[in-house]
Protein backbone atom coordinates (compact mmCIF):
# COMPACT_ATOMS: atom_id res chain seq x y z
CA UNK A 1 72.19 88.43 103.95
CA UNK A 2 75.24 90.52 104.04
CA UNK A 3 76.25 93.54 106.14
CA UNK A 4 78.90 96.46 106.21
CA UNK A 5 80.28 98.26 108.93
CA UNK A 6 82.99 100.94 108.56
CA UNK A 7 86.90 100.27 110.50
CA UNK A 8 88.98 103.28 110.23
CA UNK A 9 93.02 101.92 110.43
CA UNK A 10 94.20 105.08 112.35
CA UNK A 11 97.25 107.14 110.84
CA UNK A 12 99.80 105.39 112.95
CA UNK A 13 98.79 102.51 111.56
CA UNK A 14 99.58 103.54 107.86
CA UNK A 15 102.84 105.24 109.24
CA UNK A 16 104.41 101.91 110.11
CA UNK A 17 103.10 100.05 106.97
CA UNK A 18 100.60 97.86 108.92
CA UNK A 19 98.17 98.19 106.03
CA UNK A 20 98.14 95.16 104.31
CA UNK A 21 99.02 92.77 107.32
CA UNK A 22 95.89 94.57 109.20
CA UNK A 23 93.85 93.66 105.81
CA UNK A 24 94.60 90.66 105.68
CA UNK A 25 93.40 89.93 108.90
CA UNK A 26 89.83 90.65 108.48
CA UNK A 27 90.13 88.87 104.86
CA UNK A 28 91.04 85.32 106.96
CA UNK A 29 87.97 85.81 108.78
CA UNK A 30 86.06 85.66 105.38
CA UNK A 31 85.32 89.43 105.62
CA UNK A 32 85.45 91.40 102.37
CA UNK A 33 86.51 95.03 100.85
CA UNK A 34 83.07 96.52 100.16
CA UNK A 35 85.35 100.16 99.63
CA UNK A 36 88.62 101.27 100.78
CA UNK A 37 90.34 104.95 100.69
CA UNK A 38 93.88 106.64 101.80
CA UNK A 39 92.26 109.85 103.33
CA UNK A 40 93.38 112.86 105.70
CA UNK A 41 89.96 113.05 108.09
CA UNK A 42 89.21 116.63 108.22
CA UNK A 43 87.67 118.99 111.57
CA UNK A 44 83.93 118.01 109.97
CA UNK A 45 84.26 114.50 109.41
CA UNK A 46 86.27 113.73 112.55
CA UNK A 47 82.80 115.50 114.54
CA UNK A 48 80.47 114.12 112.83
CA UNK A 49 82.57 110.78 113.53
CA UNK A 50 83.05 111.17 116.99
CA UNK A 51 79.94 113.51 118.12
CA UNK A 52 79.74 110.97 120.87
CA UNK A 53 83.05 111.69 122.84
CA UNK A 54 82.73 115.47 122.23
CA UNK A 55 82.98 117.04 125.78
CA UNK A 56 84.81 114.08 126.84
CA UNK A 57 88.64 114.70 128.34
CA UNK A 58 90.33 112.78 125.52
CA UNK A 59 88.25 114.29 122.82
CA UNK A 60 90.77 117.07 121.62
CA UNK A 61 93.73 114.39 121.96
CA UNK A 62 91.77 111.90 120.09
CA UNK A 63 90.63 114.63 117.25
CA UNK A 64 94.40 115.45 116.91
CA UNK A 65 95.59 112.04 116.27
CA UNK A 66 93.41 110.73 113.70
CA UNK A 67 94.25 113.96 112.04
CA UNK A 68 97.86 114.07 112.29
CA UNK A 69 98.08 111.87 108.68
CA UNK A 70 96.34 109.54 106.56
CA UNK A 71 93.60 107.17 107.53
CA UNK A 72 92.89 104.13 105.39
CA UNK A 73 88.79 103.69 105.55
CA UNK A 74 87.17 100.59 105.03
CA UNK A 75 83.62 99.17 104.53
CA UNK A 76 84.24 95.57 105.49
CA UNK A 77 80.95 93.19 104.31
CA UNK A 78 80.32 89.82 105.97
CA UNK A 79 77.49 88.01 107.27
CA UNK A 80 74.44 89.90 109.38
CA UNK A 81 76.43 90.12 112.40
CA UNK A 82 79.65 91.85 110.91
CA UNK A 83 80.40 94.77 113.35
CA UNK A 84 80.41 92.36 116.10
CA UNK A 85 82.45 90.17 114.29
CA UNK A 86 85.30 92.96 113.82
CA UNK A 87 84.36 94.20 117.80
CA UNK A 88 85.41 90.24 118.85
CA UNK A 89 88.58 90.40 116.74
CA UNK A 90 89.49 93.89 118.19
CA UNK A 91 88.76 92.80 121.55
CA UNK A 92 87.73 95.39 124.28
CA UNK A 93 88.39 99.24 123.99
CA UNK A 94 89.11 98.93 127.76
CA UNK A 95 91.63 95.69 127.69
CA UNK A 96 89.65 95.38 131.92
CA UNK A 97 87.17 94.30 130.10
CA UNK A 98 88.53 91.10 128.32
CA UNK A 99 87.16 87.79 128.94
CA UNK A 100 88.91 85.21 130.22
CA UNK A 101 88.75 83.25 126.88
CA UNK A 102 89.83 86.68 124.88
CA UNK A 103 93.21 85.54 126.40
CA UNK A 104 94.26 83.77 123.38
CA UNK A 105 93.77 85.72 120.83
CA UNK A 106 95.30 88.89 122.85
CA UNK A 107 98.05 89.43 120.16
CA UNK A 108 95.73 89.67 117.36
CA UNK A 109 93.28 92.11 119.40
CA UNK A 110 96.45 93.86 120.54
CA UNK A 111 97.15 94.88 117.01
CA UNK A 112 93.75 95.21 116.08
CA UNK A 113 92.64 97.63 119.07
CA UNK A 114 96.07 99.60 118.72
CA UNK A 115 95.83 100.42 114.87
CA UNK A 116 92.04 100.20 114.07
CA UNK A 117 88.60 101.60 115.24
CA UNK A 118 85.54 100.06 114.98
CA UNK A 119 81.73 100.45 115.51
CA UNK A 120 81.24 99.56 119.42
CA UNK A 121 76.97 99.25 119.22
CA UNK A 122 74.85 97.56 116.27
CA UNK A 123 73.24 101.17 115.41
CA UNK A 124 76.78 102.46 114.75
CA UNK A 125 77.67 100.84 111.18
CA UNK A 126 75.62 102.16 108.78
CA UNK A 127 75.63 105.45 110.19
CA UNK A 128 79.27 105.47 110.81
CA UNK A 129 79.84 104.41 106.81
CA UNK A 130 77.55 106.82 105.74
CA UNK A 131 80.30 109.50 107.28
CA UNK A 132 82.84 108.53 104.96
CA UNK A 133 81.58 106.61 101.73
CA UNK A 134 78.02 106.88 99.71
CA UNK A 135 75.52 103.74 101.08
CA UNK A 136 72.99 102.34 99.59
CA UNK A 137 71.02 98.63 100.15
CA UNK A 138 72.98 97.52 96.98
CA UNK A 139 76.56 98.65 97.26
CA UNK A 140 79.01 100.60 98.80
CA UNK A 141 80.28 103.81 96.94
CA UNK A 142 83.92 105.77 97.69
CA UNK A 143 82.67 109.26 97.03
CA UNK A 144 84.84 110.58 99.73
CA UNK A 145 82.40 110.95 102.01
CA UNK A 146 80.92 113.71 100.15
């Protein structure tokens, strides 16, 4: 059985034309384009997104990056255990946290955890996609989030 989860490659990310190296990436690890859109997040997606960190000390600085230009959205499919398959790649949000055999594949997660976010628990995906592209058990729909 397949499953989706939702990376957002953060506007930085598109400013430096990391796009398709980024892509390509995840496609090596036999992960697929479900959807894909070049969108400016707006003040309602980004809290809907992020309702998590609100109240947090980096939430205004965080809200005012991935607004500052273009995000690229994707709904990556892969096997059942997909989000944790793009978490691995990415490597820690807190680089403390790496484990000793993460070492190895540091350049890759560098990249990955610099340009990209990700779901970080298994409840996150589908609720995360639904945020940003129409979802239903048979395919993935760019609607824009509407």
């Amino acid at each position: 059985m397949s499953n989706r989860t939702l990376v957002l490659l953060k506007p930085d990310a598109v400013e430096r034309n990391l796009v398709g190296e980024i892509l390509g990436r995840f496609e090596a690890k036999g992960l697929k384009i479900a959807a894909m859109e070049l969108r400016k997040l707006d003040a309602d997606t980004l809290a809907r997104h992020y309702e998590e960190h609100k109240g947090k000390g980096f939430y205004a600085e965080l809200v005012t990056f991935m607004s500052r230009g273009p995000v690229v959205a994707l709904a990556l499919e892969g096997p059942e255990d997909t989000w944790e398959i793009v978490r691995a790649m990415m490597g820690a949000t807190n680089p403390a946290l790496l484990r000793p055999e993460q070492s190895v594949a540091i350049s890759e997660q560098s990249l990955l955890r610099t340009w990209c976010t990700a779901a970080t628990r298994q409840r996150q995906p589908h609720a995360n996609l639904r945020s940003f592209f129409q979802v239903s058990r048979r395919r993935v729909r760019n609607d824009g989030g509407r």
